[in-house]
PDB file of N, CA and C in Angstrom:
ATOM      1  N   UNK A   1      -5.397  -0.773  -9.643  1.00  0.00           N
ATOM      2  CA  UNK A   1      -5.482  -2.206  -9.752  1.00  0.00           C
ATOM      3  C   UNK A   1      -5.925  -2.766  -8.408  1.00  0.00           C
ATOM      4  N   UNK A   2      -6.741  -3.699  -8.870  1.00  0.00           N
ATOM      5  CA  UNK A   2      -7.047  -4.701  -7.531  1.00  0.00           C
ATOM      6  C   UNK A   2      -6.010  -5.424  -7.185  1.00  0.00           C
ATOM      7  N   UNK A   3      -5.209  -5.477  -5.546  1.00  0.00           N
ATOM      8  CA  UNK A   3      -4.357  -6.665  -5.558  1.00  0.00           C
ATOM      9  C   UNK A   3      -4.833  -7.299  -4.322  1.00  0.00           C
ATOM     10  N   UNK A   4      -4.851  -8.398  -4.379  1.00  0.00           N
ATOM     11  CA  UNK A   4      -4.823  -9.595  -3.192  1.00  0.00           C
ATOM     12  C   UNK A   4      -3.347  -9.780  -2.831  1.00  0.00           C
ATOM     13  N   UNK A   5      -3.010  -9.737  -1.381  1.00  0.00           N
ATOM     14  CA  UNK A   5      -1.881  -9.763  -1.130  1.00  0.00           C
ATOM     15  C   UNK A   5      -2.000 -11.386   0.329  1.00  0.00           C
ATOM     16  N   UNK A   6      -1.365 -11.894   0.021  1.00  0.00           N
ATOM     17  CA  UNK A   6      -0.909 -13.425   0.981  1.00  0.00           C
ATOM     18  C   UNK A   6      -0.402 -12.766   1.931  1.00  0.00           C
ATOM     19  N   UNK A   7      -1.090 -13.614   3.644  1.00  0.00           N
ATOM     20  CA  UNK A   7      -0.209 -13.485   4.448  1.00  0.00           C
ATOM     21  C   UNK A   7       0.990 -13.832   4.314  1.00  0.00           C
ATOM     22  N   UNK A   8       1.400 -13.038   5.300  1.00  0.00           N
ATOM     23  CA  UNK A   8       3.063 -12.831   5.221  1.00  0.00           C
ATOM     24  C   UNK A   8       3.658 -11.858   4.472  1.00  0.00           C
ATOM     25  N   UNK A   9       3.466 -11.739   3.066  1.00  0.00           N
ATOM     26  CA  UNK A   9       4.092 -11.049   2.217  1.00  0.00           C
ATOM     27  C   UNK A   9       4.846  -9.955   2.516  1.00  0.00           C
ATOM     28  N   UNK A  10       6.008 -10.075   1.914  1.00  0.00           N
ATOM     29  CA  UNK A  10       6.681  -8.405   2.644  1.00  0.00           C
ATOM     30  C   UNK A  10       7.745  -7.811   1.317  1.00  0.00           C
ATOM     31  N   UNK A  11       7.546  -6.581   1.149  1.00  0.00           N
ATOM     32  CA  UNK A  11       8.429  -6.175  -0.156  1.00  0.00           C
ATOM     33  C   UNK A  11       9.282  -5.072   0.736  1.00  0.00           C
ATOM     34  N   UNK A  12      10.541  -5.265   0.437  1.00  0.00           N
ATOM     35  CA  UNK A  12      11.696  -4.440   1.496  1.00  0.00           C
ATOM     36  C   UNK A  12      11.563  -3.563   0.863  1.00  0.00           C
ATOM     37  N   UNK A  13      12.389  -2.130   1.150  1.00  0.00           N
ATOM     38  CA  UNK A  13      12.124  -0.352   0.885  1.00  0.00           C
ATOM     39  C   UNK A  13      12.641  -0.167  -0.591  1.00  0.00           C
ATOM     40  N   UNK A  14      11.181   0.233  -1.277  1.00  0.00           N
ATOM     41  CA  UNK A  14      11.381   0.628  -2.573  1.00  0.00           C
ATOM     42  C   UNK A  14      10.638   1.754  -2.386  1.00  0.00           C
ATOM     43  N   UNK A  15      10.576   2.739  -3.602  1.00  0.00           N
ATOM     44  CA  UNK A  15       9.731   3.559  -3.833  1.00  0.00           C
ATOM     45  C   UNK A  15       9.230   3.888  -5.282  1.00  0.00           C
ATOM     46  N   UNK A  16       8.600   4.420  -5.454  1.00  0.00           N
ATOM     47  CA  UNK A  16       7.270   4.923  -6.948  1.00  0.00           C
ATOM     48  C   UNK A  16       7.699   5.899  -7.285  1.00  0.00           C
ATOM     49  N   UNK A  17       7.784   5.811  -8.881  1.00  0.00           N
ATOM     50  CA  UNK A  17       8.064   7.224  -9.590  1.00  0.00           C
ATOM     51  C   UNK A  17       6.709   7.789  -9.825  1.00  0.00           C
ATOM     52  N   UNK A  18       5.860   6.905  -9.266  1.00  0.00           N
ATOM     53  CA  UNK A  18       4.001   8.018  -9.179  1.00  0.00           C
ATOM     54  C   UNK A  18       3.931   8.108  -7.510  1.00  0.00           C
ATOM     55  N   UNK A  19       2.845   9.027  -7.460  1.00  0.00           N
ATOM     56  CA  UNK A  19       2.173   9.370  -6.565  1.00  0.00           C
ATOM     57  C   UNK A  19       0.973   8.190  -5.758  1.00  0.00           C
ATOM     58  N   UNK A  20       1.176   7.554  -5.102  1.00  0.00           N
ATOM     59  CA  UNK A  20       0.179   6.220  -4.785  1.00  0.00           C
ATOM     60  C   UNK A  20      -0.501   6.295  -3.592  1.00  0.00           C
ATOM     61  N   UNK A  21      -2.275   5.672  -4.024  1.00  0.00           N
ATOM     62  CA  UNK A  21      -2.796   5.820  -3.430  1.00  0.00           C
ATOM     63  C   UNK A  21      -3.145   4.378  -3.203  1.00  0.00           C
ATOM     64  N   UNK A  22      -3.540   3.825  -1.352  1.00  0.00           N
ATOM     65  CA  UNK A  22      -3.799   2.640  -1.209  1.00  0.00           C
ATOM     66  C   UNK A  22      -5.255   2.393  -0.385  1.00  0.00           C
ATOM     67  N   UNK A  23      -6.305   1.841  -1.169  1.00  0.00           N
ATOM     68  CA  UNK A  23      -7.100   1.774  -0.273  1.00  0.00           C
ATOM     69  C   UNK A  23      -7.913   0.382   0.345  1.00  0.00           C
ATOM     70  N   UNK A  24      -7.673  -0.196   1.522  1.00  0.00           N
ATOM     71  CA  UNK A  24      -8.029  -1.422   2.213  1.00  0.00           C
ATOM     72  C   UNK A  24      -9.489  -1.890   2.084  1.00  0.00           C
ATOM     73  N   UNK A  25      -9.558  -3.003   1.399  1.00  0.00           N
ATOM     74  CA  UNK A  25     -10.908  -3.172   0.964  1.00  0.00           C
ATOM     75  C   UNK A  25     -11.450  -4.352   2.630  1.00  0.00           C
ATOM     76  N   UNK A  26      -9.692  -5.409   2.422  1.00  0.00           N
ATOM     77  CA  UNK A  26     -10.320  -6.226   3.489  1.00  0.00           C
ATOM     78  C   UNK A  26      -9.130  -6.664   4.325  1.00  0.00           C
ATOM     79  N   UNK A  27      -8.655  -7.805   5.449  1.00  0.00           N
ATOM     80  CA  UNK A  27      -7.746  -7.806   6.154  1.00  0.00           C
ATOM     81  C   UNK A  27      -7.056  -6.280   6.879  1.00  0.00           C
ATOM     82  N   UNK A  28      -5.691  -6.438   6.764  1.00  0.00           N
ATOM     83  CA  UNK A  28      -4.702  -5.751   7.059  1.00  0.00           C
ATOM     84  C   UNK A  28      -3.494  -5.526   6.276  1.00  0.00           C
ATOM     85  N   UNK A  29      -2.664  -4.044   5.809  1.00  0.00           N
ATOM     86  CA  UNK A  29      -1.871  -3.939   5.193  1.00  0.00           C
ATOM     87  C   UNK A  29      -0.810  -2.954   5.938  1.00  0.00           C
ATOM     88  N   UNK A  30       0.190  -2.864   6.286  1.00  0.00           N
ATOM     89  CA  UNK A  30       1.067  -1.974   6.889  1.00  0.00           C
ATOM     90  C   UNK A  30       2.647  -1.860   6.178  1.00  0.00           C
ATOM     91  N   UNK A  31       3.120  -0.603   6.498  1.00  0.00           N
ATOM     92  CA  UNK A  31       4.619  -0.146   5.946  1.00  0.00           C
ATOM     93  C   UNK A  31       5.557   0.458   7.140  1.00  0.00           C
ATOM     94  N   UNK A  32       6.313   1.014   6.796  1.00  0.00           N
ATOM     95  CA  UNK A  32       7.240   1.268   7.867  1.00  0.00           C
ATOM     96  C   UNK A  32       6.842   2.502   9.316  1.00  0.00           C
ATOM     97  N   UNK A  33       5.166   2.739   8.758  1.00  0.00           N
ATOM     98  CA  UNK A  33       4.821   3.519   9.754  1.00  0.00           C
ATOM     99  C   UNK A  33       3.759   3.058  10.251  1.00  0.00           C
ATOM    100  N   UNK A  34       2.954   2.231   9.551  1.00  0.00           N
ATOM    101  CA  UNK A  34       1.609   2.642   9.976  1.00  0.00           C
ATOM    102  C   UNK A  34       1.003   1.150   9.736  1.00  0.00           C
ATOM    103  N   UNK A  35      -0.576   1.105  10.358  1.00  0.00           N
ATOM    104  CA  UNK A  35      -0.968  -0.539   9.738  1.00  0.00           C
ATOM    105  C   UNK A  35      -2.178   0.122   9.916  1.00  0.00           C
ATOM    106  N   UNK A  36      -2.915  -0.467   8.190  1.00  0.00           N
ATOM    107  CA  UNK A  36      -4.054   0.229   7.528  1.00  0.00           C
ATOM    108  C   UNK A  36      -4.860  -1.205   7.730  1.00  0.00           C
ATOM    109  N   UNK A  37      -6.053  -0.610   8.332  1.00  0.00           N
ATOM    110  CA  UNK A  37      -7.099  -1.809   8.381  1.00  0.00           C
ATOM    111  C   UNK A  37      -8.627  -1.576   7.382  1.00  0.00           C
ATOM    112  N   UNK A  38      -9.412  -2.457   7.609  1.00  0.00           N
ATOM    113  CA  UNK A  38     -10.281  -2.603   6.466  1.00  0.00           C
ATOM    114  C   UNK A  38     -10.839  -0.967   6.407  1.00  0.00           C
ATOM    115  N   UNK A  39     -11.425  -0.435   5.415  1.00  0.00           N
ATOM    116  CA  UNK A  39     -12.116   0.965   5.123  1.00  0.00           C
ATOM    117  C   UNK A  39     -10.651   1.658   5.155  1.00  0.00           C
ATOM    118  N   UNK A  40      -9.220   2.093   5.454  1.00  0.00           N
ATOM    119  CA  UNK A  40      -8.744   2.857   5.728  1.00  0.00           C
ATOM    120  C   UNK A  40      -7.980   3.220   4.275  1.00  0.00           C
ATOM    121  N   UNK A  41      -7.271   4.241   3.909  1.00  0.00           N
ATOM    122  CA  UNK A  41      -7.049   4.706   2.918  1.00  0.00           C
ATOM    123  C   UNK A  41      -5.739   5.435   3.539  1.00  0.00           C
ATOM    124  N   UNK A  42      -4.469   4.644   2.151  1.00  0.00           N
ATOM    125  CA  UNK A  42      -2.742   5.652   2.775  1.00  0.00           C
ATOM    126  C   UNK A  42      -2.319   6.489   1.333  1.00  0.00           C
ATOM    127  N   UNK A  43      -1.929   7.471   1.432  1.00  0.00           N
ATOM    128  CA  UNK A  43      -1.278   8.142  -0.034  1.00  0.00           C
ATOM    129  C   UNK A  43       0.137   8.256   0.122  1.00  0.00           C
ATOM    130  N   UNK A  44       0.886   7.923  -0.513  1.00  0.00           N
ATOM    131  CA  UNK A  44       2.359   8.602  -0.764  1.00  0.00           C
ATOM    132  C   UNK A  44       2.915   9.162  -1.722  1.00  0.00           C
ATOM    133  N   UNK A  45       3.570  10.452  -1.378  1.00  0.00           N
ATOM    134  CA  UNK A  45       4.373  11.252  -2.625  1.00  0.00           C
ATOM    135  C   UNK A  45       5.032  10.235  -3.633  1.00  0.00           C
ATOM    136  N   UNK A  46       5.609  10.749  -4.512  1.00  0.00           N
ATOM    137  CA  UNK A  46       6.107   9.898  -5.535  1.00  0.00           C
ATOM    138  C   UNK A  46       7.821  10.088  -4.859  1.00  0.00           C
ATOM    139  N   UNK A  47       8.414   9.246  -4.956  1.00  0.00           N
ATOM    140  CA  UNK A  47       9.284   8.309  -4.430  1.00  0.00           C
ATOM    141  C   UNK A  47      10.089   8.384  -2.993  1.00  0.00           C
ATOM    142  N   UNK A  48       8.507   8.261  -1.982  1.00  0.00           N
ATOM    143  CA  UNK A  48       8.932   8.198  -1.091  1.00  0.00           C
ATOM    144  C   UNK A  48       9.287   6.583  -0.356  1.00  0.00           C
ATOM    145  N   UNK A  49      10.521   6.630   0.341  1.00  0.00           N
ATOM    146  CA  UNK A  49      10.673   4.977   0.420  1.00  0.00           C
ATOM    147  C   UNK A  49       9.560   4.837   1.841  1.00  0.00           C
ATOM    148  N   UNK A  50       9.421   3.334   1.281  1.00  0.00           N
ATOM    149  CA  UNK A  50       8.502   2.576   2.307  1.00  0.00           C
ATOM    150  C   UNK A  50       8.671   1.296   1.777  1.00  0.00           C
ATOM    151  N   UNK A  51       8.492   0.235   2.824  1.00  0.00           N
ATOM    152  CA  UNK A  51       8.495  -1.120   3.165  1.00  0.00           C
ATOM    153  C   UNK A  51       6.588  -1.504   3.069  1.00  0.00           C
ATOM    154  N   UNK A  52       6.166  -2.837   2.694  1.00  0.00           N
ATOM    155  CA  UNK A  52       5.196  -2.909   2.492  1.00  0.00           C
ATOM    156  C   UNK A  52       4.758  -4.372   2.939  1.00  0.00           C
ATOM    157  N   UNK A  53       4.193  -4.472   3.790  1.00  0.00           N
ATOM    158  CA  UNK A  53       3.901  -6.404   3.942  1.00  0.00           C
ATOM    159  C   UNK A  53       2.206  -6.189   4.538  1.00  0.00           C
ATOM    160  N   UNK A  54       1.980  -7.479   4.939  1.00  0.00           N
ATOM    161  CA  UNK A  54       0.425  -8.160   5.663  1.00  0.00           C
ATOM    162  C   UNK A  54       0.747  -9.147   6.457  1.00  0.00           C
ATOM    163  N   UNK A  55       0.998  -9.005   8.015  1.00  0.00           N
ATOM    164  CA  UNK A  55       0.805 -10.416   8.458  1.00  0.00           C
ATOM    165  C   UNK A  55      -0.614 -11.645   7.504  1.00  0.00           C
ATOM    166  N   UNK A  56      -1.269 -10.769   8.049  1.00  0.00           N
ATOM    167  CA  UNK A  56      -2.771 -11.732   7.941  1.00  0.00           C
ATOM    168  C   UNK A  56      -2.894 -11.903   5.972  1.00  0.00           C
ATOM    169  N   UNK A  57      -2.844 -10.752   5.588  1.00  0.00           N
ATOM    170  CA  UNK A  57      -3.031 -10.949   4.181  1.00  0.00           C
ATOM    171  C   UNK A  57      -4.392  -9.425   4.059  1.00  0.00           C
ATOM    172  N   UNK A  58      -4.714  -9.529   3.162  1.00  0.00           N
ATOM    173  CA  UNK A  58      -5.612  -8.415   2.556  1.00  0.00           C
ATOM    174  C   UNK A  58      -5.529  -8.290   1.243  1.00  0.00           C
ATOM    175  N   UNK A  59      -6.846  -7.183   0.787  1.00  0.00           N
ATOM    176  CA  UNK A  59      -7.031  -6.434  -0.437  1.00  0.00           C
ATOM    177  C   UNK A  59      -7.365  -5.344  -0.385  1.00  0.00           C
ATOM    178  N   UNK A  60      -6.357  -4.915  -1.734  1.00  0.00           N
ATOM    179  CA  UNK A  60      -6.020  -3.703  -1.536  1.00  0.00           C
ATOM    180  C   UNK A  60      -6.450  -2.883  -3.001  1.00  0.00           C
ATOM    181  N   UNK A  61      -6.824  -1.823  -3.395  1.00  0.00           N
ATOM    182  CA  UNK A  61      -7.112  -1.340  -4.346  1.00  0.00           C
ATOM    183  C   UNK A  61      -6.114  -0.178  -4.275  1.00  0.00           C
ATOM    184  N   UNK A  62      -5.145  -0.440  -5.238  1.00  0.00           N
ATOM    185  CA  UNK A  62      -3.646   0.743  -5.863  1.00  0.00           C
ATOM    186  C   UNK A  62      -4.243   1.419  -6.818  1.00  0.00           C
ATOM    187  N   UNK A  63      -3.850   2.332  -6.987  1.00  0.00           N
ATOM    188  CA  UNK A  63      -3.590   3.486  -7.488  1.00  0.00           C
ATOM    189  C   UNK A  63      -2.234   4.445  -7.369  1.00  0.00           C
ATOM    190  N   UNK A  64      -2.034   4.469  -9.027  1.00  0.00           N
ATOM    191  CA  UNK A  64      -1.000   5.355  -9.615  1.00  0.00           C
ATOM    192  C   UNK A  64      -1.020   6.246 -10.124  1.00  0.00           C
ATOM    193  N   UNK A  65      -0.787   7.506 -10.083  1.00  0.00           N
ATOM    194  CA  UNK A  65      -0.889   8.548 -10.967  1.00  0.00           C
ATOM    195  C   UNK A  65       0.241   9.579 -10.459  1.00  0.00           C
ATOM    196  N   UNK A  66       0.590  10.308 -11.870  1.00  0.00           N
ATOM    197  CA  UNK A  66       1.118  11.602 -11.809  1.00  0.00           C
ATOM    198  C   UNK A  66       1.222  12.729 -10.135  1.00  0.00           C
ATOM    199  N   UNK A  67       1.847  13.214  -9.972  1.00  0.00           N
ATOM    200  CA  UNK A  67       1.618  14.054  -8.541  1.00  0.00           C
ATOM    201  C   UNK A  67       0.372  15.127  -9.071  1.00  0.00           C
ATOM    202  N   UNK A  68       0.895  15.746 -10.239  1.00  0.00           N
ATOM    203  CA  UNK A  68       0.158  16.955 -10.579  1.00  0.00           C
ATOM    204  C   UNK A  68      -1.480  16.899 -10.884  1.00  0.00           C
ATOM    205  N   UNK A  69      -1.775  15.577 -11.377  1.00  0.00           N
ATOM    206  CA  UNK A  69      -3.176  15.349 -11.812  1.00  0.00           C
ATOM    207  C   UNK A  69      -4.115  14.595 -10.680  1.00  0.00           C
TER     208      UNK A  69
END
C-alpha cells in the first residue's frame, strides 16, 4: 500500500505478524534505529517491535507478506 504519512506522526512499539517491507518514495521516515530518507528501503522480520514516526512527513510504499514467500 501507498501511505502518506503527516509530519509529526508517531505510532509507539508495535509489531507485524508479516514480514514488512518499507520503501521511501519522498520526505523522511524513521523507527527506533534508523531514519530512512528518500530512495532508501527498511525490511523487518515478522514481529519484530519497532516504533515508527516522520518529523517532516513522507511517502512510503508498505509491504506485507508471509516470511516464507
Amino acid at each position: 500500500m501507498l501511505m502518506k504519512v503527516a509530519p509529526g506522526a508517531y505510532a509507539a512499539s508495535h509489531s507485524h505478524e508479516l514480514l514488512e517491507e518499507i520503501f521511501v518514495f519522498d520526505g523522511e521516515f524513521a523507527d527506533d534505529e534508523n531514519r530512512y530518507r528518500k530512495g532508501q528501503y527498511c525490511i523487518r522480520a515478522a514481529g519484530t517491535p519497532h516504533t515508527a514516526f516522520s518529523d517532516s512527513g513522507c511517502t512510503v510504499l508498505l509491504v506485507y507478506r508471509p516470511a516464507s514467500g
